[in-house]
Protein backbone atom coordinates (compact mmCIF):
# COMPACT_ATOMS: atom_id res chain seq x y z
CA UNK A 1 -63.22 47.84 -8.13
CA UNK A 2 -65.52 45.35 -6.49
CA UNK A 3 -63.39 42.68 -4.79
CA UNK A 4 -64.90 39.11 -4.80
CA UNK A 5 -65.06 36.63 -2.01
CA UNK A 6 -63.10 33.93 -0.97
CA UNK A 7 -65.90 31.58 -2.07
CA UNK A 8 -66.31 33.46 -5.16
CA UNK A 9 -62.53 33.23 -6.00
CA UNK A 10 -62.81 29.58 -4.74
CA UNK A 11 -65.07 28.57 -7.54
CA UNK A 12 -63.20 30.42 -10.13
CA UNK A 13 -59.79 29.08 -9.56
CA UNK A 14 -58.25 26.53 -7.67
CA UNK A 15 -53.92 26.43 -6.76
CA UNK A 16 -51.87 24.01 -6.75
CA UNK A 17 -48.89 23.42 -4.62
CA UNK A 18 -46.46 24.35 -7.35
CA UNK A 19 -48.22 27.45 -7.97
CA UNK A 20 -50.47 26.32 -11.33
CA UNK A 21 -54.16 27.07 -11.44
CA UNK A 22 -56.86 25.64 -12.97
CA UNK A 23 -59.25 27.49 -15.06
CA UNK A 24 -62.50 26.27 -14.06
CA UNK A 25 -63.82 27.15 -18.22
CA UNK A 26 -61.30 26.29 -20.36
CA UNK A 27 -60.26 23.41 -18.01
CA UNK A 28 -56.17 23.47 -18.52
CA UNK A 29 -53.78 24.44 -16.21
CA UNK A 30 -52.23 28.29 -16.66
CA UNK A 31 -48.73 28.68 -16.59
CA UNK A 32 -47.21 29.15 -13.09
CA UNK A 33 -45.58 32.70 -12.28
CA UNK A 34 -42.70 32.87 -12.40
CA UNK A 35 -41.45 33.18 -8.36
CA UNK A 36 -43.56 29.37 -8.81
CA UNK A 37 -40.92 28.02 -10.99
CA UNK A 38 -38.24 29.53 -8.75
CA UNK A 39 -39.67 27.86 -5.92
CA UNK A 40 -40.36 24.76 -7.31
CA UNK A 41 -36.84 24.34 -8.99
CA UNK A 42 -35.06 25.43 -5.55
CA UNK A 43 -36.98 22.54 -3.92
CA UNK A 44 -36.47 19.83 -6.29
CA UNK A 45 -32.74 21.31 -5.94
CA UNK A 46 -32.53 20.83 -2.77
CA UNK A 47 -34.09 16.87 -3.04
CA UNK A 48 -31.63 16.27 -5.09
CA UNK A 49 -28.35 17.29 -3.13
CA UNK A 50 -30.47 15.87 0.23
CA UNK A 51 -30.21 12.14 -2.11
CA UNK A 52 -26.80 12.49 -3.17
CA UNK A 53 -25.44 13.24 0.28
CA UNK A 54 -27.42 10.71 2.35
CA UNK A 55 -26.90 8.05 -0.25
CA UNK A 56 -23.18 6.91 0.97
CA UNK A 57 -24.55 7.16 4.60
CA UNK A 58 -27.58 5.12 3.72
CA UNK A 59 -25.51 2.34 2.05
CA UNK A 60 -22.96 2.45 5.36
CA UNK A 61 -25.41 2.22 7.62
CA UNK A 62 -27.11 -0.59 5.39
CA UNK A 63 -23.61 -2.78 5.60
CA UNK A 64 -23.14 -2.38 9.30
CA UNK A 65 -26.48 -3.04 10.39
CA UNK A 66 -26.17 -6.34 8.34
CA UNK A 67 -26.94 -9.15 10.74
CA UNK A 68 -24.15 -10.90 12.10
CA UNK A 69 -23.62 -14.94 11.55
CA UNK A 70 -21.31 -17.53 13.41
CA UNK A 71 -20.28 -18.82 10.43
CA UNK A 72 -17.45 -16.94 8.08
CA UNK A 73 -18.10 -17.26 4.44
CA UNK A 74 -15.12 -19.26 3.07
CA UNK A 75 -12.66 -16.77 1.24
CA UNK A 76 -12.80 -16.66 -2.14
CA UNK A 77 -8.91 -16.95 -3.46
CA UNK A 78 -7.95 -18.62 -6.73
CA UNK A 79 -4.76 -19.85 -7.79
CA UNK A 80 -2.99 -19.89 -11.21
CA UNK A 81 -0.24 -21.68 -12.56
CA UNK A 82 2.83 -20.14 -11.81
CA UNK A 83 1.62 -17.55 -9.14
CA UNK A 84 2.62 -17.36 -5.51
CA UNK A 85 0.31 -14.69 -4.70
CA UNK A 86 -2.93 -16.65 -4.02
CA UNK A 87 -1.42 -19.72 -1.56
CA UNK A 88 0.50 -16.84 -0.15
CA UNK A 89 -2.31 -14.48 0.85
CA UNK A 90 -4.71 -17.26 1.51
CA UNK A 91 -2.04 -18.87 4.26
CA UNK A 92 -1.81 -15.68 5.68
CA UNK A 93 -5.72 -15.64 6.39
CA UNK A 94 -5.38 -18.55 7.46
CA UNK A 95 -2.89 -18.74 10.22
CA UNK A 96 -4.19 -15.53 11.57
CA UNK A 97 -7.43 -17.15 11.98
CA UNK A 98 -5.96 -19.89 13.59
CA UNK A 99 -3.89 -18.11 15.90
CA UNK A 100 -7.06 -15.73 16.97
CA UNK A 101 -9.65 -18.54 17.46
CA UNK A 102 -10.47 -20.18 20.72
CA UNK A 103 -13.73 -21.61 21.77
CA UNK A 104 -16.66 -21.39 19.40
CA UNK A 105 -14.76 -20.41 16.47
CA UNK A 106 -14.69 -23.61 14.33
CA UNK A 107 -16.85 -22.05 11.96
CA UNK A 108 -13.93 -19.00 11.13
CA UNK A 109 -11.54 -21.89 10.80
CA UNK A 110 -13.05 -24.50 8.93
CA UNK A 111 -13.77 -21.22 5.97
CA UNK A 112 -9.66 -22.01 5.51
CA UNK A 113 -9.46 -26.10 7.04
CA UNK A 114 -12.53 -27.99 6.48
CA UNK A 115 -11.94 -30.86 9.28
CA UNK A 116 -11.85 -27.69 11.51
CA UNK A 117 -15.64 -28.46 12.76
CA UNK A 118 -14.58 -31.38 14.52
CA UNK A 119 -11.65 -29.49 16.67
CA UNK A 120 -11.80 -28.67 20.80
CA UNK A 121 -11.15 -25.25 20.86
CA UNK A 122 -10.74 -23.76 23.99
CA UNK A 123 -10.14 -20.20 25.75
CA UNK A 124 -11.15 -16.67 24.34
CA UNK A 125 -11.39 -15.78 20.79
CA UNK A 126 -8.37 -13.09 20.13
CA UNK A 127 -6.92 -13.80 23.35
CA UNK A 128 -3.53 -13.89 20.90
CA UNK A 129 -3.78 -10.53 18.85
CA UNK A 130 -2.17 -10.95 15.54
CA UNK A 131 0.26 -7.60 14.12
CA UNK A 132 2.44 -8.36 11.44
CA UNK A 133 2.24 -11.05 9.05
CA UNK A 134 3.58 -12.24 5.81
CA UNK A 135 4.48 -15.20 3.92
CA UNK A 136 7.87 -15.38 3.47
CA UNK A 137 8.24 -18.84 1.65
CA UNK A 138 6.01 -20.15 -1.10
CA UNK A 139 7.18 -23.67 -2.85
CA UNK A 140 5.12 -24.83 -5.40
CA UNK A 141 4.94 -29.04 -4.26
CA UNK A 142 2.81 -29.98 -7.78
CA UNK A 143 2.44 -27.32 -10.45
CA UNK A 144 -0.38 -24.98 -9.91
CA UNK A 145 -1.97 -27.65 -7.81
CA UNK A 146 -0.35 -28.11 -4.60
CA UNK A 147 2.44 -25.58 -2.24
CA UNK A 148 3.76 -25.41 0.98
CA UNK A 149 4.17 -21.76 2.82
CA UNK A 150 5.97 -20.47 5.16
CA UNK A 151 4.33 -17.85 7.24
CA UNK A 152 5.90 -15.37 9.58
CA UNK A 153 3.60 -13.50 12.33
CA UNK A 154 4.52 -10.83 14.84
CA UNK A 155 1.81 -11.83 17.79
CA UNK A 156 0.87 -9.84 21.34
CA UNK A 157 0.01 -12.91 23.29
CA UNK A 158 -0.77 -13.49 26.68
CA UNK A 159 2.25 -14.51 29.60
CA UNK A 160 2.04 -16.82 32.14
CA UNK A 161 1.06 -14.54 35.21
CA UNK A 162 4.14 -14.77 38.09
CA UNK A 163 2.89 -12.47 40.59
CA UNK A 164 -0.32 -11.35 41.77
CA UNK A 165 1.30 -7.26 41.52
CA UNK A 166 2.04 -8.05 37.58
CA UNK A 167 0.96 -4.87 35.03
CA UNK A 168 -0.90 -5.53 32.18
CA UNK A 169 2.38 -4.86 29.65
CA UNK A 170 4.44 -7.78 32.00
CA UNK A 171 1.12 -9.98 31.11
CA UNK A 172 1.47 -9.61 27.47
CA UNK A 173 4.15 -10.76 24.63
CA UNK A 174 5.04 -9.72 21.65
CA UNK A 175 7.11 -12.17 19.73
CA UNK A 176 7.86 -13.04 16.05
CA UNK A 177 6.57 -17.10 15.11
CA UNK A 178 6.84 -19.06 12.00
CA UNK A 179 3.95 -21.50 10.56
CA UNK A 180 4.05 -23.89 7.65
CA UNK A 181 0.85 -24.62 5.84
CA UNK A 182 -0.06 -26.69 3.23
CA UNK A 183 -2.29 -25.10 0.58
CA UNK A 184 -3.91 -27.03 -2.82
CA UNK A 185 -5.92 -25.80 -5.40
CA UNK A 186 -9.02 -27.95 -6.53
CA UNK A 187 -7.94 -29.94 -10.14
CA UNK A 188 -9.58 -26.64 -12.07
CA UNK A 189 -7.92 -24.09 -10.47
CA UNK A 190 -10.55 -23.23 -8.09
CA UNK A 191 -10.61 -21.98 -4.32
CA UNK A 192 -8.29 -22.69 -1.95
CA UNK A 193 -8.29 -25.10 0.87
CA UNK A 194 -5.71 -26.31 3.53
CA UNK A 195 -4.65 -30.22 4.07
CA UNK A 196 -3.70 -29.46 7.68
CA UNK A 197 -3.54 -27.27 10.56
CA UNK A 198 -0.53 -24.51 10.93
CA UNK A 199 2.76 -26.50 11.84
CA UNK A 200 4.65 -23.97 14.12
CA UNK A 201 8.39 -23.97 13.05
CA UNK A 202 11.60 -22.57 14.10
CA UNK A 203 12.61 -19.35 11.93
CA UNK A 204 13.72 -20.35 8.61
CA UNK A 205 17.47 -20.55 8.00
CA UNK A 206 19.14 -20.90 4.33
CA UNK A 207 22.64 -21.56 2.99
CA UNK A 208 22.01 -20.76 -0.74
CA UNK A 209 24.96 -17.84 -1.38
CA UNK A 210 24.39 -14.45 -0.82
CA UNK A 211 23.77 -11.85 -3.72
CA UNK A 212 26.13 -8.68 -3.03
CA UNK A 213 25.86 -5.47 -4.46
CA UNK A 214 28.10 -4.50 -7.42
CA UNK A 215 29.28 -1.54 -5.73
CA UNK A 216 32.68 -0.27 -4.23
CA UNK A 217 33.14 0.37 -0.57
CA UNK A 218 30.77 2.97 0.24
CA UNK A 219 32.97 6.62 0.66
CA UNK A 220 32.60 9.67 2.68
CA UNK A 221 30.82 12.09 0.81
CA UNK A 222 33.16 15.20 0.08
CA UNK A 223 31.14 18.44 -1.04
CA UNK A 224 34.17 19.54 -3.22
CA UNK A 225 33.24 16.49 -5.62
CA UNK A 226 30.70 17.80 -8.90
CA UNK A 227 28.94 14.36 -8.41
CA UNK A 228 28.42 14.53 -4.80
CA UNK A 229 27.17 18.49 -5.53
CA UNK A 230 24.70 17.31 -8.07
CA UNK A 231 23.57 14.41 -5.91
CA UNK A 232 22.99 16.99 -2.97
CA UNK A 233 21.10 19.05 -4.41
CA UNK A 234 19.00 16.47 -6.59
CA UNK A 235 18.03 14.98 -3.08
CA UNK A 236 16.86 18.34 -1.19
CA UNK A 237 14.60 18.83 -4.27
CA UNK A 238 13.52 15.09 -4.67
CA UNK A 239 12.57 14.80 -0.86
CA UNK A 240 12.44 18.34 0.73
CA UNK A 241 10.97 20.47 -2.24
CA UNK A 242 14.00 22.82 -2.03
CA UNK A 243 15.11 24.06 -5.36
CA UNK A 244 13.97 22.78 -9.11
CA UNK A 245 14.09 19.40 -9.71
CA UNK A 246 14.52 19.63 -13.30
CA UNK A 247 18.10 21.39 -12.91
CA UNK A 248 19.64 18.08 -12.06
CA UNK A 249 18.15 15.28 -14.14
CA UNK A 250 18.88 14.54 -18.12
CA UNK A 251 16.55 15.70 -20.17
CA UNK A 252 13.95 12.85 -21.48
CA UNK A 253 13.91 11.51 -17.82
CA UNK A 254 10.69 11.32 -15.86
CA UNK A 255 10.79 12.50 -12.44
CA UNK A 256 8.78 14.57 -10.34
CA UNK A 257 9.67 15.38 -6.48
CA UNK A 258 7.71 13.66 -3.83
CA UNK A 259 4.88 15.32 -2.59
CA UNK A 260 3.63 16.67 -0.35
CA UNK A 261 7.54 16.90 0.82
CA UNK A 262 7.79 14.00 3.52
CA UNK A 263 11.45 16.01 5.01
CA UNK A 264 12.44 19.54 5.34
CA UNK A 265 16.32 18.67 4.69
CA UNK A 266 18.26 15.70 2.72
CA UNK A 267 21.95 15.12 2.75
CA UNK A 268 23.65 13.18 1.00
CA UNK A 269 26.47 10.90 3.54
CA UNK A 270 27.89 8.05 1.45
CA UNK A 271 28.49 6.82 -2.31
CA UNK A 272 28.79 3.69 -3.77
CA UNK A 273 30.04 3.81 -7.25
CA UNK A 274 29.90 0.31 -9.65
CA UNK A 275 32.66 -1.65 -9.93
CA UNK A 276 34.13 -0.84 -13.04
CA UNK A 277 35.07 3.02 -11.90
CA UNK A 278 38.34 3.53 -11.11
CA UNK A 279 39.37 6.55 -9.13
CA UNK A 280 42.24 7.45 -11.05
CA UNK A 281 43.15 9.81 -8.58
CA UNK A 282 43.13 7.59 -5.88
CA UNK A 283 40.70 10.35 -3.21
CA UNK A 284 37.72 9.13 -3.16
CA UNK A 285 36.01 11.55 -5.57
CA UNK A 286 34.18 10.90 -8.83
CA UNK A 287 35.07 14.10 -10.13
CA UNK A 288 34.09 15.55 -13.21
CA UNK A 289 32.50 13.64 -16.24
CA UNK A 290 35.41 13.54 -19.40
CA UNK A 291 32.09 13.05 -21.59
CA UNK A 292 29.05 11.46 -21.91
CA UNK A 293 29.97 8.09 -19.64
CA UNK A 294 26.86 6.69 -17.49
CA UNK A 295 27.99 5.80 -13.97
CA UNK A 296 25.44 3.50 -11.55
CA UNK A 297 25.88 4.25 -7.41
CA UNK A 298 24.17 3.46 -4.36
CA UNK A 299 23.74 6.81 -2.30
CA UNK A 300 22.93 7.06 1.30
CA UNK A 301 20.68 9.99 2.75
CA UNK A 302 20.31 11.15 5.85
CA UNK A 303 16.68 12.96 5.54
CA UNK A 304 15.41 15.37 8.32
CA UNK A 305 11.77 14.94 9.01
CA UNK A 306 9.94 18.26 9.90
CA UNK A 307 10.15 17.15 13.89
CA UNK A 308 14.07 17.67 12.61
CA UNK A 309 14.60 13.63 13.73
CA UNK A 310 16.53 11.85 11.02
CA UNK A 311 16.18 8.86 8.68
CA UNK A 312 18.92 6.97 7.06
CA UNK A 313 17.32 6.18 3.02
CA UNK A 314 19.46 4.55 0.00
CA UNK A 315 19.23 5.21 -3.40
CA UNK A 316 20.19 2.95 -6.45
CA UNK A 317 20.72 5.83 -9.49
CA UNK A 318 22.45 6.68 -12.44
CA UNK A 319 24.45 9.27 -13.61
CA UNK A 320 25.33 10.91 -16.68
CA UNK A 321 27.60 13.19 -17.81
CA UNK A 322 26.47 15.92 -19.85
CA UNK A 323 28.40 19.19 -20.75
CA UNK A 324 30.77 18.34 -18.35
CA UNK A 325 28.57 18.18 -15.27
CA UNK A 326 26.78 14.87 -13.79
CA UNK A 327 23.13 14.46 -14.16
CA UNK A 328 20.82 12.04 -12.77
CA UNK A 329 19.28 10.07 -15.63
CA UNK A 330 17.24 7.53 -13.31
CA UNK A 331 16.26 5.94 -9.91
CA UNK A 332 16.96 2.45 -10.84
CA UNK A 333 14.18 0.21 -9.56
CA UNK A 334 17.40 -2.12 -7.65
CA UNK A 335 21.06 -1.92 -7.19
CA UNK A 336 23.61 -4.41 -9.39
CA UNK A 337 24.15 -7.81 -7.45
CA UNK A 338 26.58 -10.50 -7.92
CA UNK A 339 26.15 -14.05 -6.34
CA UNK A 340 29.42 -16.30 -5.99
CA UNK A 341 28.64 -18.48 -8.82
CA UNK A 342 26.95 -15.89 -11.54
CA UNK A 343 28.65 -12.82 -13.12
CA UNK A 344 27.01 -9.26 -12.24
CA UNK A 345 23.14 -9.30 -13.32
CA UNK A 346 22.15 -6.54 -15.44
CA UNK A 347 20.35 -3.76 -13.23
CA UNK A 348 16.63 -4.01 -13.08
CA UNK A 349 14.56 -1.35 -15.68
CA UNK A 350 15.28 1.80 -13.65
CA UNK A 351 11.75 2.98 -12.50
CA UNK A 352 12.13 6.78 -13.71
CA UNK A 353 14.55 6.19 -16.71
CA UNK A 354 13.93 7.64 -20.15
CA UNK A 355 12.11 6.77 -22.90
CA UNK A 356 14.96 4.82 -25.74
């Protein structure tokens, strides 16, 4: 057979990079071959994973390579009628800006206090390093309009320096500090602003009574008592995934052990039972249910973590007797109280209980 030339071949045909070719007579392109198509496809495969890995990447690298400005945009917090939320999280931004700023950082400050501009500021910026911090105290002054809020703040802040020989951990303090802010709402419920600067105040003391729990004197637990059995073993498969969960709760009630398994052992060292029991027997033991009766405690639990050092938990549940064993029918959401002046509150909707 009479091979042609590469010029000949050349003015029959021409190839594309996916593998068509065009007839130089008819003028169409020919179907590619088939090892074309696989080629083709694996490439645009491989586009396409390239784009959908390298997007997130691309749009992280787009948000930190934003250009930085002096001035903080002012946070955008709304408040509603009847919520504490909003003044509360918004004083919180607030007092931690105020308590990191120093000189040149008017602009952070007035985002929160508009007369800020006009401040002297002086030292470092985060010179005073701000940890914890919460509001503790929101009153509502004028409804949805106007509150005052009580902020508490753990701080690492710098100490006077005594001695020239003075480590870096004797230079530094960590204490707890209280600030009261006012906070108002525009007249449509709009963003937040504050009146004022942070007041610093002296911890927060009250003499309203104290709610108590609605429980006996916590007992011993004693392993020869069916409750205290049931409670064991409910907790080792609740927080240690030892055992079946579903052996020790009433049937209709949601729970599921917590996982992964935070503790390797759980065991249970004092009960609480409600105030209404009454240990007939007089030794500390629940005993056995008589029937179907539904019993509220609060359980301690000493819980081994898998470095085998120990962590004191309590549990608000309920029992329920059922064939003449205890089962756990919920983990109440919080224990009974009583205050001085109001009878025992009904408990909470337990968090876990069963559907009525």
């Amino acid at each position: 057979m009479k091979r042609r030339s590469r010029k000949e071949r050349t003015r029959h045909e021409v190839v594309d990079v996916a593998g068509q070719e065009l007839d130089e007579q008819s003028g169409w392109w020919t179907s590619p071959s088939t090892g074309s198509v696989a080629v083709a496809t694996n490439l645009v495969r491989r586009l396409a994973w390239a784009l959908l890995i390298s997007g997130p990447l691309l749009g992280g690298w787009a948000i930190v390579s934003q250009p930085s400005t002096d001035a903080t945009p002012a946070p955008v917090v709304q408040s509603s009628s009847g919520d504490t939320t909003g003044p509360g999280g918004f004083a919180e931004m607030y007092v931690a800006a105020f308590l990191r700023a120093g000189e040149g950082s008017q602009g952070e400050l007035a985002a929160f206090y508009p007369r800020a501009e006009d401040l002297e500021l002086g030292g470092k910026p985060d010179a005073v390093q701000v940890g914890q911090i919460a509001a503790v105290r929101v009153k509502e002054v004028a409804s949805g309009r106007y509150w005052s809020v009580t902020v508490a703040v753990r701080v690492l802040e710098p100490a006077a320096k005594n001695t020239a020989n003075s480590t870096a951990s004797e230079q530094s303090l960590i204490r707890m500090r209280f600030f009261q802010v006012p906070v108002e709402a525009d007249r449509d419920g709009g963003p937040l602003a504050a009146l004022a600067l942070p007041a610093e105040i002296s911890a927060p003391t009250g003499s309203a009574p104290k709610a108590e729990l609605a429980y006996g004197a916590p007992l011993p637990a004693q392993a020869s008592d069916p409750a205290v059995a049931t409670l064991t073993e409910f907790f080792a498969a609740y927080l240690s995934g030892s055992g079946e969960l579903g052996r020790y709760i009433s049937p209709g009630t949601r729970l599921s052990s917590v996982r992964p398994a935070p503790y390797r052992s759980a065991t249970v060292t004092q009960v609480a039972v409600e105030n209404t029991f009454q240990d007939s027997d007089g030794d500390g033991r629940i005993g056995a249910p008589a029937g179907r009766e539904r019993l509220r405690l609060v359980v301690d639990v000493q819980a081994a973590r898998p470095d085998g050092i120990a962590r004191p938990l309590s549990y608000a549940l309920t029992l329920a007797g059922r064939d003449g064993r205890w089962e756990v029918a919920a983990l109440d959401a919080t224990p009974q109280i009583t205050l001085p002046d109001l009878p025992a509150t009904p408990t909470a909707a337990p968090s876990n209980s069963p559907a009525q």
